[in-house]
C-alpha atoms as a PDB file:
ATOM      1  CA  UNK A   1      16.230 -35.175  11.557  1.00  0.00           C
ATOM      2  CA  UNK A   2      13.768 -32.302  10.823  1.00  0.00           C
ATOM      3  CA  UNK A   3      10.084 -33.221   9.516  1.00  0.00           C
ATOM      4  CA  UNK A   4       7.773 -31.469   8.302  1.00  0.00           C
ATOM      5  CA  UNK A   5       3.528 -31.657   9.744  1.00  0.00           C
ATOM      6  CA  UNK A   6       0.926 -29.584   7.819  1.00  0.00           C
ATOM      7  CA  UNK A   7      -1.237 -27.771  10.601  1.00  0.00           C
ATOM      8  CA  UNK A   8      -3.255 -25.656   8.799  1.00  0.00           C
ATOM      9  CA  UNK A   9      -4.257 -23.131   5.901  1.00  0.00           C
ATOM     10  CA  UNK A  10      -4.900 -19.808   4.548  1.00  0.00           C
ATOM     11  CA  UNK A  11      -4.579 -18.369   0.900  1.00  0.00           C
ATOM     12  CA  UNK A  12      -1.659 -15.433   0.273  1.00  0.00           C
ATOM     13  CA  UNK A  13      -2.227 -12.614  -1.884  1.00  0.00           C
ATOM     14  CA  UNK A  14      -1.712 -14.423  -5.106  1.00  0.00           C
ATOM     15  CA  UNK A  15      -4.497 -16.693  -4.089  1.00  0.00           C
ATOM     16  CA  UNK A  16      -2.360 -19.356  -3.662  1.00  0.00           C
ATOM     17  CA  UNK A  17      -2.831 -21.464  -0.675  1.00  0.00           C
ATOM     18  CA  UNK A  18      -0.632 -21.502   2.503  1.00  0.00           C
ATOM     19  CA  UNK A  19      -0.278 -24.144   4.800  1.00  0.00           C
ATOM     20  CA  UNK A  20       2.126 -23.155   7.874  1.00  0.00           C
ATOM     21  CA  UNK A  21       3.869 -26.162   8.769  1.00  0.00           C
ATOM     22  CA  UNK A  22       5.622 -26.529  12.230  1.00  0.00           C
ATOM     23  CA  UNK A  23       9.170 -28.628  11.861  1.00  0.00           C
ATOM     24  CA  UNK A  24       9.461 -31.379  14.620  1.00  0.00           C
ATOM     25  CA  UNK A  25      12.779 -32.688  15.548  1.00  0.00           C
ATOM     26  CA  UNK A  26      13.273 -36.332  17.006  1.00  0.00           C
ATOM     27  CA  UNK A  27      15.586 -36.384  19.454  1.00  0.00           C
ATOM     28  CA  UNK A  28      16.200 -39.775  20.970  1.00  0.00           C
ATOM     29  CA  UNK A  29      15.640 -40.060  24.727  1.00  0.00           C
ATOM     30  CA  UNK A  30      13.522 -36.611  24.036  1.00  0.00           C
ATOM     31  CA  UNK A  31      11.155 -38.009  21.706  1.00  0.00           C
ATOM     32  CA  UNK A  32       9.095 -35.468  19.448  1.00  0.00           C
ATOM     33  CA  UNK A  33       9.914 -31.297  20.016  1.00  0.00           C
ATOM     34  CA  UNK A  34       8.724 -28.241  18.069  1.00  0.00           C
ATOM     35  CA  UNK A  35      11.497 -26.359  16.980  1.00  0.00           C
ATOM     36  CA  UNK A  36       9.985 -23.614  14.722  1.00  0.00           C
ATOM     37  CA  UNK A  37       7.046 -22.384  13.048  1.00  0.00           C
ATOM     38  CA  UNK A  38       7.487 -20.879   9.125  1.00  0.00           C
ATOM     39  CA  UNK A  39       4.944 -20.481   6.042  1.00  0.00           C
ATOM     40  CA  UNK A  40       4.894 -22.371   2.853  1.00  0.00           C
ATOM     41  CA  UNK A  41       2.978 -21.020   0.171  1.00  0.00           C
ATOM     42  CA  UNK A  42       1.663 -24.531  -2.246  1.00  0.00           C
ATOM     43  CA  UNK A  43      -1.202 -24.833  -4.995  1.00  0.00           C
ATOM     44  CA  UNK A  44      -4.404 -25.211  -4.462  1.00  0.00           C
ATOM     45  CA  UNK A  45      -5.229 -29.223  -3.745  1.00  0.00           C
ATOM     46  CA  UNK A  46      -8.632 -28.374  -5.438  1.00  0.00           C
ATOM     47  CA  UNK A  47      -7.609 -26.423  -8.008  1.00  0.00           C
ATOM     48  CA  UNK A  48      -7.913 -28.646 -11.364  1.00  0.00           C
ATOM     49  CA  UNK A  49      -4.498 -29.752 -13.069  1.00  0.00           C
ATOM     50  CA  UNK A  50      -2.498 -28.926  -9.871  1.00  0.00           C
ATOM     51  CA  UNK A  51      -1.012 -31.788  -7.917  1.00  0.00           C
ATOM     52  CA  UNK A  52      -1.885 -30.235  -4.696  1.00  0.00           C
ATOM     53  CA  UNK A  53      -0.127 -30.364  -1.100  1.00  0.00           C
ATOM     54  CA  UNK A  54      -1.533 -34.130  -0.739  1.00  0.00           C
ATOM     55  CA  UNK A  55       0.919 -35.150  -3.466  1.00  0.00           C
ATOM     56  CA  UNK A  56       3.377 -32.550  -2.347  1.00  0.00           C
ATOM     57  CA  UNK A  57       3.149 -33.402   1.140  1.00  0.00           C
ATOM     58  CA  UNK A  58       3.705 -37.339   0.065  1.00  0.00           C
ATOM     59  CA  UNK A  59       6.901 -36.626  -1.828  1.00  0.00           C
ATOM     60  CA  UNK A  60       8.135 -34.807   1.602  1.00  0.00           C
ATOM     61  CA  UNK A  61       7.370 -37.485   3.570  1.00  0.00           C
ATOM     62  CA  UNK A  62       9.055 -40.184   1.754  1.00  0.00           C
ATOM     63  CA  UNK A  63      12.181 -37.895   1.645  1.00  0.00           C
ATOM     64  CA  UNK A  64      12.463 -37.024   5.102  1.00  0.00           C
ATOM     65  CA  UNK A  65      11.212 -40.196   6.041  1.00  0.00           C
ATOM     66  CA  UNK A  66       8.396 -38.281   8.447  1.00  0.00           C
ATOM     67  CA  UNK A  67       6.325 -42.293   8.775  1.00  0.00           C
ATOM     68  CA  UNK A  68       9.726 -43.754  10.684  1.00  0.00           C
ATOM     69  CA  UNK A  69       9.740 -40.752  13.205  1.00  0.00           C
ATOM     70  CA  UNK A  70       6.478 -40.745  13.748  1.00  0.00           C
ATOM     71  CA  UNK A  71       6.489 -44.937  13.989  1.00  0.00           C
ATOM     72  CA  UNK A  72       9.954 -44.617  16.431  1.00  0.00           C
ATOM     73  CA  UNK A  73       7.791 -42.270  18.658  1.00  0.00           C
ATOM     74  CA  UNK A  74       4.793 -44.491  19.016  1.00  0.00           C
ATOM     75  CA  UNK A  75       6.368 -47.085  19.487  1.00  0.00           C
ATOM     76  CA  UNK A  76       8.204 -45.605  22.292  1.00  0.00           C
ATOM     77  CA  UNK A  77       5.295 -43.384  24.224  1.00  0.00           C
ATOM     78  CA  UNK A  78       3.598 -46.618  24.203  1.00  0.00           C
ATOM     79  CA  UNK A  79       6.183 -48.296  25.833  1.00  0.00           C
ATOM     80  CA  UNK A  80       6.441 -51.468  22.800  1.00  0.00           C
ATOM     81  CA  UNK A  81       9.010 -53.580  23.338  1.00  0.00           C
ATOM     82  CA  UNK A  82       7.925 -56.225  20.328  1.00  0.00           C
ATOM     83  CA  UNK A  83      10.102 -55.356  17.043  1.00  0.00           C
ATOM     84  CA  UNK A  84       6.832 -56.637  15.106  1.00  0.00           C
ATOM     85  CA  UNK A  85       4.825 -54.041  16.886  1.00  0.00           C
ATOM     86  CA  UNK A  86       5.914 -51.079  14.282  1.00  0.00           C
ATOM     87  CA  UNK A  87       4.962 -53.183  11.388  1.00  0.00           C
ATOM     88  CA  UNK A  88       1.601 -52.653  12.902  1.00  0.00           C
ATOM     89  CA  UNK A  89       1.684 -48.610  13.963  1.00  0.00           C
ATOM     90  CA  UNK A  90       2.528 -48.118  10.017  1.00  0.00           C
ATOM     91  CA  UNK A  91      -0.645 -50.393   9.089  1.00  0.00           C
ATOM     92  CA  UNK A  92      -2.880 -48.485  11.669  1.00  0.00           C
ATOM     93  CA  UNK A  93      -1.221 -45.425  10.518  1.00  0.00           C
ATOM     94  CA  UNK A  94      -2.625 -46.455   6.965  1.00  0.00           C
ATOM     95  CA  UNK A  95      -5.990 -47.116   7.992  1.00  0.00           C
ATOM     96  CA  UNK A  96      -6.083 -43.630   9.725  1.00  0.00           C
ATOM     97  CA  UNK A  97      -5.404 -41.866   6.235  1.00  0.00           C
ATOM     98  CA  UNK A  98      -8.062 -44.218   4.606  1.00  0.00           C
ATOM     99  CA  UNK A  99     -10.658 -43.199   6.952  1.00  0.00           C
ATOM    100  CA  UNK A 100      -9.637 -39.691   7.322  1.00  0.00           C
ATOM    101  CA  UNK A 101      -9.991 -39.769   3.086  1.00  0.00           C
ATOM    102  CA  UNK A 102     -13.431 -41.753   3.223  1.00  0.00           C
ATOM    103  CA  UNK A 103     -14.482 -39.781   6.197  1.00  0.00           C
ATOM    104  CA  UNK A 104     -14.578 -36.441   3.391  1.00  0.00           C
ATOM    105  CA  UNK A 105     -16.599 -38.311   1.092  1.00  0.00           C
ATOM    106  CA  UNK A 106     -18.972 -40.049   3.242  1.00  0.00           C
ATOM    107  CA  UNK A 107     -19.521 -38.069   6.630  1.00  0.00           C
ATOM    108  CA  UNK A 108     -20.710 -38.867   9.894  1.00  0.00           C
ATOM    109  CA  UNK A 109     -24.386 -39.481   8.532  1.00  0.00           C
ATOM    110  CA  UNK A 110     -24.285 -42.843   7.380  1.00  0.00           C
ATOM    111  CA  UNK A 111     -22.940 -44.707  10.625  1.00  0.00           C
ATOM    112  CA  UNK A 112     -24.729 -42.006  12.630  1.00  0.00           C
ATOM    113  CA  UNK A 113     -28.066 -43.755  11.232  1.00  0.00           C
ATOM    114  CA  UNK A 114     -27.531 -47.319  12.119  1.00  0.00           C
ATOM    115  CA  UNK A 115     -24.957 -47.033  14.538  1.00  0.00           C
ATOM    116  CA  UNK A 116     -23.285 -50.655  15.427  1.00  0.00           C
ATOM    117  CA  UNK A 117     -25.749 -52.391  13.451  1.00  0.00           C
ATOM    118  CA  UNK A 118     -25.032 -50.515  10.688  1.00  0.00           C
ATOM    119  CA  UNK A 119     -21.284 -51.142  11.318  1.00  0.00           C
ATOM    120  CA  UNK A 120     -21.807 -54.837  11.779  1.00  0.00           C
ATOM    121  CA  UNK A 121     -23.310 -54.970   8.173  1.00  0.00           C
ATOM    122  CA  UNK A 122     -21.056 -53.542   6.574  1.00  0.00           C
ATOM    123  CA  UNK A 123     -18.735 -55.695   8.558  1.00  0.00           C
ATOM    124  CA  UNK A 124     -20.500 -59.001   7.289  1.00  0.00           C
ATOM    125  CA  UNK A 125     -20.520 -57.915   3.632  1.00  0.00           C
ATOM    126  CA  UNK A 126     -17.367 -57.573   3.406  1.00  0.00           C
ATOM    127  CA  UNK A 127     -16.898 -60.751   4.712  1.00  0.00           C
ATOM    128  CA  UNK A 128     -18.937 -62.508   2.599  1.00  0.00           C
ATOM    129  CA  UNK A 129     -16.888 -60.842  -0.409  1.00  0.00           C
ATOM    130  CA  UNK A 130     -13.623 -62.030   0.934  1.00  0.00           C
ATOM    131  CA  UNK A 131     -14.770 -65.923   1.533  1.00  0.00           C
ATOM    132  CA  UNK A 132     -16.778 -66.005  -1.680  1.00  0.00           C
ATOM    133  CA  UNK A 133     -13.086 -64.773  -3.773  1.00  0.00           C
ATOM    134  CA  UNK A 134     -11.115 -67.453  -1.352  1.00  0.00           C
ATOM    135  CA  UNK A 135     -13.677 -70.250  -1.782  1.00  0.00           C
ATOM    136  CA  UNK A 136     -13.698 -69.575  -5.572  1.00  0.00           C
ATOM    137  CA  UNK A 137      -9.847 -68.765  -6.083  1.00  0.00           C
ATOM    138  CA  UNK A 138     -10.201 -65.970  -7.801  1.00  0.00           C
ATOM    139  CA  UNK A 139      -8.827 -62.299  -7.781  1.00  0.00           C
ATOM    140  CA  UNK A 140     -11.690 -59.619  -7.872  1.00  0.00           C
ATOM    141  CA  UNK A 141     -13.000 -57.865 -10.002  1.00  0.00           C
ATOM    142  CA  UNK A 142     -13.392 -54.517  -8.400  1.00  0.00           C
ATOM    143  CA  UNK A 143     -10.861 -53.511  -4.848  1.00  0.00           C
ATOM    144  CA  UNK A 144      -8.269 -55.651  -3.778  1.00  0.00           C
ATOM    145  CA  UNK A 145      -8.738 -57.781  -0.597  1.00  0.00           C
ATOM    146  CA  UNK A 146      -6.344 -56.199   1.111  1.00  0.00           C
ATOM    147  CA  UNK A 147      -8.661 -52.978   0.931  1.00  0.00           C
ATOM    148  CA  UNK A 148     -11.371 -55.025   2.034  1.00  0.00           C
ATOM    149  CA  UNK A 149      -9.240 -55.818   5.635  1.00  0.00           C
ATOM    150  CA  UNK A 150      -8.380 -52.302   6.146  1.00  0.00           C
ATOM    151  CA  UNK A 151     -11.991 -51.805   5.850  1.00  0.00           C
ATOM    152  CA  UNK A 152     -13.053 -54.407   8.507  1.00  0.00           C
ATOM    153  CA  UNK A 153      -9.630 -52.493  10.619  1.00  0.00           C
ATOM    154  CA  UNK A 154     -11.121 -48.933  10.277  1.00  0.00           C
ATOM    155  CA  UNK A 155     -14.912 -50.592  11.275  1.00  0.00           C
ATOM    156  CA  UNK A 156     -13.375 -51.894  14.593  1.00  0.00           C
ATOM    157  CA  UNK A 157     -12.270 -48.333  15.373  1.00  0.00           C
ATOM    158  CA  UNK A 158     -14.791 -46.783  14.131  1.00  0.00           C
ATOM    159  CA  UNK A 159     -17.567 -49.449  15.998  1.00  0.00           C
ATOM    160  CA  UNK A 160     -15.523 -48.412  19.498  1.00  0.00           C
ATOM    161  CA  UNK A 161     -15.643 -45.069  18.916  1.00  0.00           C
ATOM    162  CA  UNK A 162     -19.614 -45.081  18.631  1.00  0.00           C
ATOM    163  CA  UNK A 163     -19.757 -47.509  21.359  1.00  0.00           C
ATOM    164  CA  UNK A 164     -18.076 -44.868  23.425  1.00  0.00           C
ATOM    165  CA  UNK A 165     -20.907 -42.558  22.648  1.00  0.00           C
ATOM    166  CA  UNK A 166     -18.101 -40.019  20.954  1.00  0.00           C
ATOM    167  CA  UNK A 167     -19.180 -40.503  17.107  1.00  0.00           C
ATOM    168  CA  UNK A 168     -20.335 -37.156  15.903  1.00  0.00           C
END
């Protein structure tokens, strides 16, 4: 099964954006090779009334199914053994995009500022959001709760990563 990974970007002569994208094969027992390098010339993600690689690159994915490979490899250079475990690499997959996509609006700035204190607020408010809509039994109003736990999920990584001294 080929896939395809976007690993960078330049514009062609018509303006247009490229993104080379390197093919990876998954070979079981081999795990995750490069086979070959070509350019693929896509519109501009910025450019208004243009879908853009993002949705391009989505479409791909679910055809090519690019999220199982990548699970079947984790799993496997980790050495899991429980079936449930993979359920879990495609939620911490998730909350990888979602902080990659926050990341671009936010930046480094605001945990940089507050570090783990800052993290641990943020932490307790949405925890306070999520029991207040349990203890009333109500949906809300504004994101769903499930975006609330991937929020708490991408705080614990991103808490350990300033911990480590490594937040930039």
């Amino acid at each position: 099964m080929s896939n395809i990974r976007p690993s960078g970007r330049s514009t062609d002569s018509n303006g247009r954006v490229v993104y080379p994208n390197t093919f990876i094969e998954w070979k079981y027992g081999e795990g995750l090779t490069n086979s070959h390098t070509e350019e693929e010339s896509v519109p501009n993600p910025n450019e208004p009334g243009v879908g853009g690689f993002k949705d391009d690159f989505d479409e791909i994915k679910a055809k090519i199914g690019i999220e199982d490979t990548l699970v079947e490899a984790l799993y496997k250079a980790l050495g899991c053994t429980e079936p449930l475990t993979k359920r879990i690499i495609r939620v911490v997959l998730d909350d990888i995009s979602t902080f990659d996509r926050k990341q671009r609006d936010y930046g480094s700035g605001n945990i940089s500022a507050f570090g783990e204190w800052g993290i641990l607020l943020r932490c307790s408010d949405k925890l306070a959001r999520m029991r207040n809509l349990y203890e009333k039994e109500v949906g809300p109003s504004n994101e769903a709760i499930d975006d609330s736990w991937k929020d708490l999920s991408v705080y614990g990584a991103i808490a350990r990563v300033v911990r480590a001294g490594e937040w930039e």
